[in-house]
Each structure stands twice: as C-alpha cells, then as structure tokens.
Protein backbone atom coordinates (compact mmCIF):
# COMPACT_ATOMS: atom_id res chain seq x y z
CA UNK A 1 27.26 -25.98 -7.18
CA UNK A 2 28.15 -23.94 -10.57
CA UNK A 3 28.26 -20.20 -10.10
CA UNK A 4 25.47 -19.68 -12.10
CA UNK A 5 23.65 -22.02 -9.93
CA UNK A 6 24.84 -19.80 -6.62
CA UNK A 7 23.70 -16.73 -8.25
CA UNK A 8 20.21 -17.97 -9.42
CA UNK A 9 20.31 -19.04 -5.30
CA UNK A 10 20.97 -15.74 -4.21
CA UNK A 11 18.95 -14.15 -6.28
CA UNK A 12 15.64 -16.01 -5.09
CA UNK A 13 16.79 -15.43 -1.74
CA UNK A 14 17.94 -11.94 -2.70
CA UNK A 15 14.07 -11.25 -4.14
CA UNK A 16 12.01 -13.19 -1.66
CA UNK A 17 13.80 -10.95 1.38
CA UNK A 18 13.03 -7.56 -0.68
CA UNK A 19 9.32 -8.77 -1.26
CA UNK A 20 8.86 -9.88 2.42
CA UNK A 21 9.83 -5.99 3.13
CA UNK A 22 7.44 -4.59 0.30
CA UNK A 23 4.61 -6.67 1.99
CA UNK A 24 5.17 -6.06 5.11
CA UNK A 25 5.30 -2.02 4.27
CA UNK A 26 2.72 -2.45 2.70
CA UNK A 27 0.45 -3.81 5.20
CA UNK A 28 1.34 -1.35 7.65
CA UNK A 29 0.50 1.33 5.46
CA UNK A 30 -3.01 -0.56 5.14
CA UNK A 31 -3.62 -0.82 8.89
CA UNK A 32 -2.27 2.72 9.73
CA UNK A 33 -4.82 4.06 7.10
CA UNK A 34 -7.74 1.51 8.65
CA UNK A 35 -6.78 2.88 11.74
CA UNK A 36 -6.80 6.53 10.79
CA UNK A 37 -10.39 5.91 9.37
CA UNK A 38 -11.56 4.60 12.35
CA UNK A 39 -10.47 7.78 14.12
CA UNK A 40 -7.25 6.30 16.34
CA UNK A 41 -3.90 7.76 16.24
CA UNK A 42 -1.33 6.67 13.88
CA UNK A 43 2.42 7.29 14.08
CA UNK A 44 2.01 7.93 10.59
CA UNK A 45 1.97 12.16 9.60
CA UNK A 46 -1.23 13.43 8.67
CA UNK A 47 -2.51 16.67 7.76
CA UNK A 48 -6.56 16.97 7.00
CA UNK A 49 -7.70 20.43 6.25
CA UNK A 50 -11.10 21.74 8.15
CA UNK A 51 -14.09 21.58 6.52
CA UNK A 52 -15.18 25.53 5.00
CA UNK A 53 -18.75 27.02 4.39
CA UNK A 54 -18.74 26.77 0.92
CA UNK A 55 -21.54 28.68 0.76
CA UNK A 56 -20.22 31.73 2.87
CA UNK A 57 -17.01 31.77 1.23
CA UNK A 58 -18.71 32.47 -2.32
CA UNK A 59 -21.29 35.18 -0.81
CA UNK A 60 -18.17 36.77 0.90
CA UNK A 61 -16.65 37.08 -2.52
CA UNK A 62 -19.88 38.67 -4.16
CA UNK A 63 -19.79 35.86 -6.70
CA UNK A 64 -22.65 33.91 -8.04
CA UNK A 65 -23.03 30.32 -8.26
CA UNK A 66 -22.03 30.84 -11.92
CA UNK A 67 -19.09 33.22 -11.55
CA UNK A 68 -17.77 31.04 -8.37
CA UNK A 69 -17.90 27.78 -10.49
CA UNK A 70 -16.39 29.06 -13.37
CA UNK A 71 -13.41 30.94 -11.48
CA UNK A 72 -12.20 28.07 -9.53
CA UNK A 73 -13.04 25.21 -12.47
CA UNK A 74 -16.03 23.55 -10.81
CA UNK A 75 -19.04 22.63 -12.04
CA UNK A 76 -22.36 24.33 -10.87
CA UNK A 77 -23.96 21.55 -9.58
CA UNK A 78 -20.86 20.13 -7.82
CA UNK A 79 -21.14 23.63 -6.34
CA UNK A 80 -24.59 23.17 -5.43
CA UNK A 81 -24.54 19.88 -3.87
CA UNK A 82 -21.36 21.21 -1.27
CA UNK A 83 -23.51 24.43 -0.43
CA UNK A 84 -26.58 22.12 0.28
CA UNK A 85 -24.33 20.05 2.14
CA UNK A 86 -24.94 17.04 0.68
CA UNK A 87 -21.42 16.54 -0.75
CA UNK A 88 -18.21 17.78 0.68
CA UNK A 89 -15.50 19.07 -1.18
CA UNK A 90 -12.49 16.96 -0.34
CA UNK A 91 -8.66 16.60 -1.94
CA UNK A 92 -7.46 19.44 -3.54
CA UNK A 93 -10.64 21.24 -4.14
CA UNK A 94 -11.09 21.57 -0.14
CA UNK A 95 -7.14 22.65 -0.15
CA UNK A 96 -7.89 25.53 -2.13
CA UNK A 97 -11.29 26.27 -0.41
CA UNK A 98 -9.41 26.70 2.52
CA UNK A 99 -6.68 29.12 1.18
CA UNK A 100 -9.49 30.65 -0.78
CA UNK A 101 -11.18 31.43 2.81
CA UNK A 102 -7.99 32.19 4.62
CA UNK A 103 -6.74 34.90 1.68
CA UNK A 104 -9.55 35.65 -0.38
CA UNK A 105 -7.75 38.91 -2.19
CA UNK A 106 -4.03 37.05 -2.90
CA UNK A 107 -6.09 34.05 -4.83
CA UNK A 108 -8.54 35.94 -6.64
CA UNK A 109 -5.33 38.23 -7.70
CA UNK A 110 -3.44 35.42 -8.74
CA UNK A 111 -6.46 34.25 -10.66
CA UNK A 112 -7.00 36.85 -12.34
C-alpha cells in the first residue's frame, strides 16, 4: 500500500469515527430535549424561568399598554395577547419580565 493510499485509509476511518461521535451527540441531545418536553428528568442542566403576570407587572409600574410596549421594545398587541393570556412570553422576553418583576427600579434606571 502507497502512503498516500494509508493516509486516504486513515482518513476515512479517521472521519467516519468523528461522525459516529457527532451523531451519537447529537441524538442524545434530541432525546434529552424529547424527554425534557415530556416533563422527565434529564441529566442535562436546565434553567426555565417562572411564568410572571404580565399584566401586574405593567400596572405596578404605572405604565400603559403604550408606554410598557414601547419601553421594553414590544409590540402592543404582543403585549395584549400575554396580558389576555393567550400567548406567553417565552426566551428572552420572559428573562427580562422576570428581572423586570424582581427589580423594577434598577431596570427602569438602566433604561432610562
């Protein structure tokens, strides 16, 4: 076998053993996440922020729908829709929901 032979060989090898790890990573992640959807423990470390009274939150801040949306960069009816409770604000908007409920003063301070 030529050495460029050997090193095509090991190569293959080399790229079929690093893909058989991405896959199998990969599906792990996939089940851990399936199973952390269906509400089961996962080794994996979450974090998932409680949900916040939208509503209560804006009143305590003596904002209106309009002042509220505009401060923290959502829209009104996006607003609207969480305070009806037909949406809920997930991701980074509930982040920030929460810290906005936790330490109403240091956010709107830092806003501005």
């Amino acid at each position: 076998m030529l050495l460029a032979d050997w090193l095509q060989f090991l190569l293959q090898k080399h790229w079929r053993i690093n893909m058989a790890n991405v896959f199998d990573s990969i599906a792990q992640g996939l089940e851990e996440a399936i199973d952390l959807n269906d509400g089961k423990e996962v080794a994996a470390k979450t974090h998932r922020p409680p949900h916040v009274n939208v509503a209560e939150i804006r009143r305590e801040l003596g904002l209106t729908q309009m002042e509220f949306a505009s401060k923290f960069c959502i829209s009104v009816s996006t607003l609207r829709h969480w305070e009806r409770g037909d949406r809920n604000p997930h991701g980074p908007a509930l982040v920030l929901l929460n810290v906005v409920a936790k330490e109403p003063q240091a956010v709107m301070r830092a806003l501005g």
